[in-house]
N, C-alpha and C. Protein backbone atom coordinates (compact mmCIF):
# COMPACT_ATOMS: atom_id res chain seq x y z
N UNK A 1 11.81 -9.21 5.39
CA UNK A 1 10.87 -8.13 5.55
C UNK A 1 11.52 -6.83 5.08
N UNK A 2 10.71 -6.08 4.25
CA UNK A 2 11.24 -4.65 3.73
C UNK A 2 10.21 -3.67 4.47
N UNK A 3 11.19 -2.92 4.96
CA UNK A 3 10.49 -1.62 5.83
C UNK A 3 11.20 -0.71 5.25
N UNK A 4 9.80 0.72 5.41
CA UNK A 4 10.32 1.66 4.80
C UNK A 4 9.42 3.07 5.93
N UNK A 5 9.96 3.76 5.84
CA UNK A 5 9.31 5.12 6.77
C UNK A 5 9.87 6.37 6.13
N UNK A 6 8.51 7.58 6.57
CA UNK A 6 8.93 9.04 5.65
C UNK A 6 7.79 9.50 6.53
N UNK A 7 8.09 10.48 7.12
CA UNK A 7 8.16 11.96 7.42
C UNK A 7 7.04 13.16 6.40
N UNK A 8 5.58 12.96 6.57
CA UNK A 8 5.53 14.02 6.11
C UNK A 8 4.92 15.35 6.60
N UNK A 9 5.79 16.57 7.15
CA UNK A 9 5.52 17.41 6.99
C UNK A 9 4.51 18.22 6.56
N UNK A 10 3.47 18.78 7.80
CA UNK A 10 1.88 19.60 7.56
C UNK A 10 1.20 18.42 7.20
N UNK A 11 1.10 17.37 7.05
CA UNK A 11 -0.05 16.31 6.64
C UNK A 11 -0.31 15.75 8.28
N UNK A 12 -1.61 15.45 8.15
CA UNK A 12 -1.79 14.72 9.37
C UNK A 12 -2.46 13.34 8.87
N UNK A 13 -2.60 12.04 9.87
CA UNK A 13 -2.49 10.94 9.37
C UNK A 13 -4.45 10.52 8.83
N UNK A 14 -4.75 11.54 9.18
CA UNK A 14 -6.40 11.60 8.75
C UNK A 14 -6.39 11.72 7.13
N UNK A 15 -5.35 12.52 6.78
CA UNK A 15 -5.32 12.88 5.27
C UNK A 15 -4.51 11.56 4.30
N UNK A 16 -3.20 10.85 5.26
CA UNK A 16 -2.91 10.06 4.65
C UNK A 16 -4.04 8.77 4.40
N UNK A 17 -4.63 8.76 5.58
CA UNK A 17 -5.32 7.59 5.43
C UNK A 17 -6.98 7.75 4.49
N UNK A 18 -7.03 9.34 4.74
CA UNK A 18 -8.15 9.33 3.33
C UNK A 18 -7.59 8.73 2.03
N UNK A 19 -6.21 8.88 1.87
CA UNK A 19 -5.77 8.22 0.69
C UNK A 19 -5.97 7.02 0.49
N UNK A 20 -5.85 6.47 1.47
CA UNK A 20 -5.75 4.62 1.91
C UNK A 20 -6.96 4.01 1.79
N UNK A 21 -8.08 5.27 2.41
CA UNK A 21 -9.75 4.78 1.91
C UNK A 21 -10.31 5.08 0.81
N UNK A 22 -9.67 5.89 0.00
CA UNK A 22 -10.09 5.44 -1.88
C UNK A 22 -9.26 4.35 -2.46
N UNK A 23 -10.26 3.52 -2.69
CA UNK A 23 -9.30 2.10 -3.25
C UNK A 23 -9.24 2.56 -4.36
N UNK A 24 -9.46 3.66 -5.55
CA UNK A 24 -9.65 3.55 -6.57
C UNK A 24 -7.88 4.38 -6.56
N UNK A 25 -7.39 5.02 -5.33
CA UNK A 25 -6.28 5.89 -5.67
C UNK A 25 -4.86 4.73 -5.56
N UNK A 26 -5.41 3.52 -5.35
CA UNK A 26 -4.01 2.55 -5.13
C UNK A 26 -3.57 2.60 -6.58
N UNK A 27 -3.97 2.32 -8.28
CA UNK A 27 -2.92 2.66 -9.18
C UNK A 27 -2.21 4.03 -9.23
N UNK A 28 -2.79 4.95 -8.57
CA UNK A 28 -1.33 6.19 -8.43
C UNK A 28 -0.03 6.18 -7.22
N UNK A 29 -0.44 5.64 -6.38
CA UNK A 29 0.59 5.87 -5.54
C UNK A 29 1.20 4.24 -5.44
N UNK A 30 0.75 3.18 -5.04
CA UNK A 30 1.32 1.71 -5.32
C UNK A 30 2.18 1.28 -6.57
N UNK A 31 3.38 1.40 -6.61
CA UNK A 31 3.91 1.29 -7.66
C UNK A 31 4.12 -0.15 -8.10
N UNK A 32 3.88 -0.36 -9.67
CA UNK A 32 3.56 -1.85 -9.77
C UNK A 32 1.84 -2.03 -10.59
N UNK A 33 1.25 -1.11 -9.76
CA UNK A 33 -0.36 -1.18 -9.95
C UNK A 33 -0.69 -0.60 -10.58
N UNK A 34 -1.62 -1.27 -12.30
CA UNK A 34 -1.46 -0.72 -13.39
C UNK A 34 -2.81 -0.39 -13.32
N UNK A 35 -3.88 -0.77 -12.83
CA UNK A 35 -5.24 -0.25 -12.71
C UNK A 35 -5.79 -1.03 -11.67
N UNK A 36 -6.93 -0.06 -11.11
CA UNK A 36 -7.79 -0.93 -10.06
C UNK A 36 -8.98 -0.74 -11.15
N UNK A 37 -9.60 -2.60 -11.08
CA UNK A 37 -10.26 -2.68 -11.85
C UNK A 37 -12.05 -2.80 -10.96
N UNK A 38 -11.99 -2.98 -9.85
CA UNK A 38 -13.18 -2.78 -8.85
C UNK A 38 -12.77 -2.81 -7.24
N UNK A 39 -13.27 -1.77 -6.71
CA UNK A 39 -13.22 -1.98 -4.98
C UNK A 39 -14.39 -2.32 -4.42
N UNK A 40 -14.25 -3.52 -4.13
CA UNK A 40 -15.22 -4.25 -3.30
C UNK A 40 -15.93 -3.08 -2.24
N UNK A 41 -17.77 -3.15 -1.83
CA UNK A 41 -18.19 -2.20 -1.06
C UNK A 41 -17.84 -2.08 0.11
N UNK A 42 -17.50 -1.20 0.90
CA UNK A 42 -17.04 -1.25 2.23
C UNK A 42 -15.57 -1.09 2.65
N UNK A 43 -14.83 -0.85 1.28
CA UNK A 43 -13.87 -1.09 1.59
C UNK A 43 -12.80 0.37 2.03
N UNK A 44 -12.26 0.02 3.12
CA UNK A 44 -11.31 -1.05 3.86
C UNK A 44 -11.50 -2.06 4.64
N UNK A 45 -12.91 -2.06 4.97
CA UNK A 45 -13.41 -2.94 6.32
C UNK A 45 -12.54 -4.30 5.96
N UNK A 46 -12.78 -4.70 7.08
CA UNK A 46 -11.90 -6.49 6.99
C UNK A 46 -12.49 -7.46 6.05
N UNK A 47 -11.59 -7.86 5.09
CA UNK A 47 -12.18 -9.16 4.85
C UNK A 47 -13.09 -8.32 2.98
N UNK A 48 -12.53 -6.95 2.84
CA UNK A 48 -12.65 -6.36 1.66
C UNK A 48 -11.78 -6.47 0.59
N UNK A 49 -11.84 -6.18 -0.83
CA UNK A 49 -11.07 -6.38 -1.64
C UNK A 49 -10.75 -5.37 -3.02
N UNK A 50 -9.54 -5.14 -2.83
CA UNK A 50 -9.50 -4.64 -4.14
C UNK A 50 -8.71 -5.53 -5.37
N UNK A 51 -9.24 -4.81 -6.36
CA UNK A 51 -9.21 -6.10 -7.57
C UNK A 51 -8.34 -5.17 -8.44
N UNK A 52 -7.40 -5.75 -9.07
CA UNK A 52 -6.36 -5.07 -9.83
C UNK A 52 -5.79 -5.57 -10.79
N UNK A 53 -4.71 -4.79 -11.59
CA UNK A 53 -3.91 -5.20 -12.93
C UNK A 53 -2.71 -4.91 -12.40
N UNK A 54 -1.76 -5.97 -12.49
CA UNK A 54 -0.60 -5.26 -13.12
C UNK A 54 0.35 -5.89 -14.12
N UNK A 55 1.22 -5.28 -14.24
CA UNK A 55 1.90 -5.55 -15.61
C UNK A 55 1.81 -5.28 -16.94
N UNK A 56 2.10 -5.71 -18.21
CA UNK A 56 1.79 -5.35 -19.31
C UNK A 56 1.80 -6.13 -20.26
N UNK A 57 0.97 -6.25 -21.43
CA UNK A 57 1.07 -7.10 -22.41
C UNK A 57 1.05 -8.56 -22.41
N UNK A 58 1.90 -9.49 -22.38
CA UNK A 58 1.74 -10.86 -21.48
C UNK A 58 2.29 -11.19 -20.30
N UNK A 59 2.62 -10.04 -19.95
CA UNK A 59 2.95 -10.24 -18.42
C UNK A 59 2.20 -9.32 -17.28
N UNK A 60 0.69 -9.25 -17.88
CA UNK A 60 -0.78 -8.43 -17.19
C UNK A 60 -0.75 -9.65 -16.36
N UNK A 61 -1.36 -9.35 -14.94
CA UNK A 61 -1.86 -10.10 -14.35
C UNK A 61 -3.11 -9.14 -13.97
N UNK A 62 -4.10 -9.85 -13.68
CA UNK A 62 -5.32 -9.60 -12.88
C UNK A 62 -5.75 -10.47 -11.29
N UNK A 63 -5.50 -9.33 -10.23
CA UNK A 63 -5.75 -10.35 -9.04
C UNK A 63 -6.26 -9.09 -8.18
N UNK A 64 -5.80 -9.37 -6.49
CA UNK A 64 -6.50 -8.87 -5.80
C UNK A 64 -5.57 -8.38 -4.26
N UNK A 65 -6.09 -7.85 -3.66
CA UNK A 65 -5.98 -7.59 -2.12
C UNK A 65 -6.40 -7.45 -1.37
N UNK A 66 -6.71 -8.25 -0.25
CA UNK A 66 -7.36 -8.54 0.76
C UNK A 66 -7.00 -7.74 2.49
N UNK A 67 -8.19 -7.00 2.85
CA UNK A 67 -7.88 -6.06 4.06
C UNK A 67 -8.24 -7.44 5.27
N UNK A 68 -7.02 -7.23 5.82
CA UNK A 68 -6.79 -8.46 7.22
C UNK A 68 -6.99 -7.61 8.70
N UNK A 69 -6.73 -6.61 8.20
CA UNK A 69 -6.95 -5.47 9.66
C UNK A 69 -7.05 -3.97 9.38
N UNK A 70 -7.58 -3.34 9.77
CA UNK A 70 -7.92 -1.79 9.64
C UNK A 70 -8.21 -1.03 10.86
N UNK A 71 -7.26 -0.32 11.57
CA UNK A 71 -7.55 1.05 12.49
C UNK A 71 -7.65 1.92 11.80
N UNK A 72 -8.69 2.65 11.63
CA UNK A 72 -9.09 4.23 11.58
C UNK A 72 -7.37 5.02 11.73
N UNK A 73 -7.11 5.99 10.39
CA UNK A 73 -6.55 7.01 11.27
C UNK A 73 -5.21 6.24 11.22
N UNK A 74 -4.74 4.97 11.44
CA UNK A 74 -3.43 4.13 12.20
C UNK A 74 -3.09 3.50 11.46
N UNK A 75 -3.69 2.05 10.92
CA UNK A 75 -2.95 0.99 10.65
C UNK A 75 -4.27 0.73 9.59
N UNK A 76 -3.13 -0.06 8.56
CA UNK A 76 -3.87 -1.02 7.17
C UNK A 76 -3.07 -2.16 7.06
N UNK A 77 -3.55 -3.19 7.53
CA UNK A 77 -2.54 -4.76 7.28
C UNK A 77 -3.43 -5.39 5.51
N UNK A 78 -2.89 -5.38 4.70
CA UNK A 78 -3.41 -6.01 3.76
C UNK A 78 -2.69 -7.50 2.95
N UNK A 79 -3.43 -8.41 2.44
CA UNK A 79 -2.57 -9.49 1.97
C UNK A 79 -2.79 -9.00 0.68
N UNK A 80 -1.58 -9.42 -0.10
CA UNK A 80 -1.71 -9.22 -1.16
C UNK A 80 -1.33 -10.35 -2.47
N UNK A 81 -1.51 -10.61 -3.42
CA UNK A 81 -1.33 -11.45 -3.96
C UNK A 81 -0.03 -11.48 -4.79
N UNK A 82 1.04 -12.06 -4.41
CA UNK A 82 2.32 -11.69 -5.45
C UNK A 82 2.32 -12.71 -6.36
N UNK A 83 1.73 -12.81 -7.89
CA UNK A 83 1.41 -13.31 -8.45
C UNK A 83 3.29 -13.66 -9.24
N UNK A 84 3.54 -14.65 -10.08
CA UNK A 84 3.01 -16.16 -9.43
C UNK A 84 3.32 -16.61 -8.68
N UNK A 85 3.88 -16.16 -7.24
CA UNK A 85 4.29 -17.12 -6.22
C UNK A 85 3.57 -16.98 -4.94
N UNK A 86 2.63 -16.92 -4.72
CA UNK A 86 1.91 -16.95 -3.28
C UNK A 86 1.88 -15.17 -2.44
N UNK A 87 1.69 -15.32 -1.59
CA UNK A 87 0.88 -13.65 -1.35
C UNK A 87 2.32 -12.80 -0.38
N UNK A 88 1.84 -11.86 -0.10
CA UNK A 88 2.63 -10.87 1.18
C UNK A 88 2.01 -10.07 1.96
N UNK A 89 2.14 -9.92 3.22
CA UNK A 89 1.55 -9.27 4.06
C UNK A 89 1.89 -7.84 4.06
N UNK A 90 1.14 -6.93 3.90
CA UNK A 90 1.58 -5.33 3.34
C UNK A 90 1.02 -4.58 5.05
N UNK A 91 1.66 -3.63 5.56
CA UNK A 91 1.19 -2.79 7.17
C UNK A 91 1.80 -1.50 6.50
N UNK A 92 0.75 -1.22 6.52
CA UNK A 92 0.78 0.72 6.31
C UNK A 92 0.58 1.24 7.60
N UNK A 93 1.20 1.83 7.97
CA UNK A 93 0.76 2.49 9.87
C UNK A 93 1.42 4.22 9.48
N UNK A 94 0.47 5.07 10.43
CA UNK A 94 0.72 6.09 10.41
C UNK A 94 0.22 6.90 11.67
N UNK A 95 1.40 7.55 12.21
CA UNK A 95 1.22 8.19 13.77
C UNK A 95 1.78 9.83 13.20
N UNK A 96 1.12 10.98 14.54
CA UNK A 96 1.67 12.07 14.38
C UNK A 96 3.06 11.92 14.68
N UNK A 97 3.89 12.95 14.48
CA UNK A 97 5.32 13.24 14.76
C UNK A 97 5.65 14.55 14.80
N UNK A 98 6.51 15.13 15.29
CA UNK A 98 7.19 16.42 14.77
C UNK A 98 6.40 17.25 13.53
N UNK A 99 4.98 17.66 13.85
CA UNK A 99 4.45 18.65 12.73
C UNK A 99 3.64 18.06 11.92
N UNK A 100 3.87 16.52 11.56
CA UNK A 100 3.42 16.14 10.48
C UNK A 100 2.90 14.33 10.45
N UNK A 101 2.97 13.85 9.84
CA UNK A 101 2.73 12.30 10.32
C UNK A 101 4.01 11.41 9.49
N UNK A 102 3.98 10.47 10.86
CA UNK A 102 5.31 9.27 10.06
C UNK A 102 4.36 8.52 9.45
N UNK A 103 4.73 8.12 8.34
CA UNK A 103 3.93 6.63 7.36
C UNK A 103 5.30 6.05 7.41
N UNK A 104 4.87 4.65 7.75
CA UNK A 104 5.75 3.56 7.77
C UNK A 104 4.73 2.33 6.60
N UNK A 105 5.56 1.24 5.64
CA UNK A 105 5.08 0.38 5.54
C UNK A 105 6.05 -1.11 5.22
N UNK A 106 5.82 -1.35 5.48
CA UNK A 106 6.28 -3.01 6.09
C UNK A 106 5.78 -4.47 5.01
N UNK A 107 6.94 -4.65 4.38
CA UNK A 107 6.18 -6.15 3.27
C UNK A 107 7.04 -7.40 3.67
N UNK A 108 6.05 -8.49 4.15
CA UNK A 108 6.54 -9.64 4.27
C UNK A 108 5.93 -10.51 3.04
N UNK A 109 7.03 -11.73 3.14
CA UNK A 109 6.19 -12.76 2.44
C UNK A 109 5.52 -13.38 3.33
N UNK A 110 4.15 -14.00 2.97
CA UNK A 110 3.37 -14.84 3.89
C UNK A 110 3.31 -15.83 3.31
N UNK A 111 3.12 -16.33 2.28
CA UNK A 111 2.88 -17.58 2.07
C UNK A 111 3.21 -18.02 0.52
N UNK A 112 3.56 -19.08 -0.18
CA UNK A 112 3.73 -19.65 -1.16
C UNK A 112 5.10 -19.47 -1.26
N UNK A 113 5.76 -19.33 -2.99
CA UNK A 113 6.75 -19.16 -3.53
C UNK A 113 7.39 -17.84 -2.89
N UNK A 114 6.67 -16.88 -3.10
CA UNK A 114 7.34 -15.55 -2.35
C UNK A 114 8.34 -15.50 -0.84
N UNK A 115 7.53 -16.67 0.02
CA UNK A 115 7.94 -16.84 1.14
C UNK A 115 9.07 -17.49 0.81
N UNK A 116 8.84 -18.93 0.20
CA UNK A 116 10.32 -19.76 -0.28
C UNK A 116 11.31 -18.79 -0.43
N UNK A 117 10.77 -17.90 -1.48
CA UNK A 117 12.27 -17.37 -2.35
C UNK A 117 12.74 -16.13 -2.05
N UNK A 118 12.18 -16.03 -0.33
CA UNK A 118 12.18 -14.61 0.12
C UNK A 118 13.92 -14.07 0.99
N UNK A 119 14.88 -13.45 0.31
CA UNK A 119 15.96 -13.02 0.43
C UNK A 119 16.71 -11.68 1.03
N UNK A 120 17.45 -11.51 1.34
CA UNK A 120 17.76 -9.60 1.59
C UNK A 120 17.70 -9.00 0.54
N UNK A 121 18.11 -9.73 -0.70
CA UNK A 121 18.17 -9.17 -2.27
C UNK A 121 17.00 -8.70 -2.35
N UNK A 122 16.02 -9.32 -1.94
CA UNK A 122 13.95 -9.20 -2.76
C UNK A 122 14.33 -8.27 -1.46
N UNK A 123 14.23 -8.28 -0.49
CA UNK A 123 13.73 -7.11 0.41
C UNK A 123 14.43 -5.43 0.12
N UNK A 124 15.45 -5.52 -0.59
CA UNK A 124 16.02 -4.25 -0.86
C UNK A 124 15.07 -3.47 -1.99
N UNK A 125 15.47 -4.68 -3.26
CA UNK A 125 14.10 -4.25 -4.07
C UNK A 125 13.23 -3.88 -3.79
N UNK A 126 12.28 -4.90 -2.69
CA UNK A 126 11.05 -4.04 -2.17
C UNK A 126 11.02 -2.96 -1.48
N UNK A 127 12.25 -2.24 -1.13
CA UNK A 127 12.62 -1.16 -0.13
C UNK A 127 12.77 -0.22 -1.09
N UNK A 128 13.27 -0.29 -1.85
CA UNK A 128 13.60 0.64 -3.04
C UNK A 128 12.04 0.76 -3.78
N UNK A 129 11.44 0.22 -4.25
CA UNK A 129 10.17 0.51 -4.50
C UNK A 129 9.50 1.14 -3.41
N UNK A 130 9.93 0.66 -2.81
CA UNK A 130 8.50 1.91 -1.83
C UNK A 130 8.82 3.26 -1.45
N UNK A 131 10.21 3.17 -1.82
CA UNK A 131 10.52 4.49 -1.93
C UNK A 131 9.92 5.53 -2.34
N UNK A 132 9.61 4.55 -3.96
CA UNK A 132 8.79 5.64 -4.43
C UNK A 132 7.42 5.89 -4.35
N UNK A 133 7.26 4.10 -3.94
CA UNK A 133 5.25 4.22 -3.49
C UNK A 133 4.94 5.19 -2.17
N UNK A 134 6.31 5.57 -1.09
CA UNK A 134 5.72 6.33 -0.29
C UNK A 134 5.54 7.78 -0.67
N UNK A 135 6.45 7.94 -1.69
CA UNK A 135 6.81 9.57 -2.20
C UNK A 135 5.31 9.94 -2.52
N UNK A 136 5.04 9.05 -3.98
CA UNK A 136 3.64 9.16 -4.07
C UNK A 136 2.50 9.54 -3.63
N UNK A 137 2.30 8.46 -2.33
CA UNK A 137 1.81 8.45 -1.41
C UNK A 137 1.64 10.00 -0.67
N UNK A 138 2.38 10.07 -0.29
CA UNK A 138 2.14 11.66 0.37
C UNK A 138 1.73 12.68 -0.65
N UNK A 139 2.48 12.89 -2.11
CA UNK A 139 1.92 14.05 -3.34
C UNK A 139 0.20 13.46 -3.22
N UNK A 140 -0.11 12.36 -3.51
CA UNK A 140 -1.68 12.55 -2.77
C UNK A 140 -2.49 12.95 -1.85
N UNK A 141 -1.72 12.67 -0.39
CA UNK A 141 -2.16 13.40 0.74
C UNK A 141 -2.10 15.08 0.81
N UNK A 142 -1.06 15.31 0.30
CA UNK A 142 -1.06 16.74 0.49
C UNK A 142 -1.95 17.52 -0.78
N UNK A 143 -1.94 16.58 -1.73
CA UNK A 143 -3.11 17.27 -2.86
C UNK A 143 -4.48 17.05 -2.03
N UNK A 144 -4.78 15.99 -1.55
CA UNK A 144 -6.26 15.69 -0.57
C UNK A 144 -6.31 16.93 0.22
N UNK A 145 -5.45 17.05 1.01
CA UNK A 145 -4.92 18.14 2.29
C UNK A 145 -5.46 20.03 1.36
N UNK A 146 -5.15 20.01 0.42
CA UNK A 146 -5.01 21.23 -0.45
C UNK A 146 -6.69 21.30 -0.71
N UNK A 147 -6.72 20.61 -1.37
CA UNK A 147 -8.43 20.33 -1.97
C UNK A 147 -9.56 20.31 -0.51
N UNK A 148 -9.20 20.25 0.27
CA UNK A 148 -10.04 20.12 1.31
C UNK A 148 -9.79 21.53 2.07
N UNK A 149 -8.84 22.31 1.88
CA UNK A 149 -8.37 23.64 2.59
C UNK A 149 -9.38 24.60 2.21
């Protein structure tokens, strides 16, 4: 499991998670995600989907992600498809803190090859990526946060 948490400062978790409810904003901040190619209606509700690209040239994939749980405001559990080896369980959670809101997110393997071939090595990687998917992540919230001021 790769966990990752950040601190952001003047955002509150209403703004992060407006981010979380435009499926169309997961190719800017999800790093990896080369386009969202449709968000299923309703979505985040359970059991919604967003449909995506990633990669490039012959190594494009086209697949998806599936919402397994959704609190308002709190928590996003999503599966996701780690193409080619079976899926991962993705938990975005976000509480106030000191001024601002903690975003935490959390990637397991759940099932297939991913799970098999799942190591401390793959979890650093995935820690190190989200590094930057959380950085992201917040330059959206606080642009949402700005635009709404």
């Amino acid at each position: 499991m790769a966990h990752n948490r950040r601190h952001i400062t003047g955002v509150s978790s209403g703004a992060v998670f407006d981010v979380l409810r435009d499926g169309t904003s997961y190719s800017h901040w999800v790093v990896g995600t080369r386009k969202i190619r449709r968000v299923e209606p309703g979505w985040p509700a359970v059991g919604t989907c967003l449909h995506y690209t990633v990669g490039y040239g012959p190594l494009r994939k086209d697949d998806r992600t599936e919402v397994l749980d959704y609190v308002p405001d709190s928590r996003l559990e999503l599966e996701a498809k780690a193409w080619p080896g079976g899926t991962v369980s993705i938990v975005l959670s976000a509480r106030a803190e000191d001024g601002g809101t903690v975003v935490e997110i959390e990637e397991t393997p759940r099932r297939g090859l991913a799970k098999a071939l799942h190591n401390p090595v793959l979890d650093l990687l995935i820690k190190v990526r989200n590094v930057e998917t959380l950085r992201r992540l917040e330059g959206l919230a606080r642009e949402l946060r700005q635009a709404q001021a």
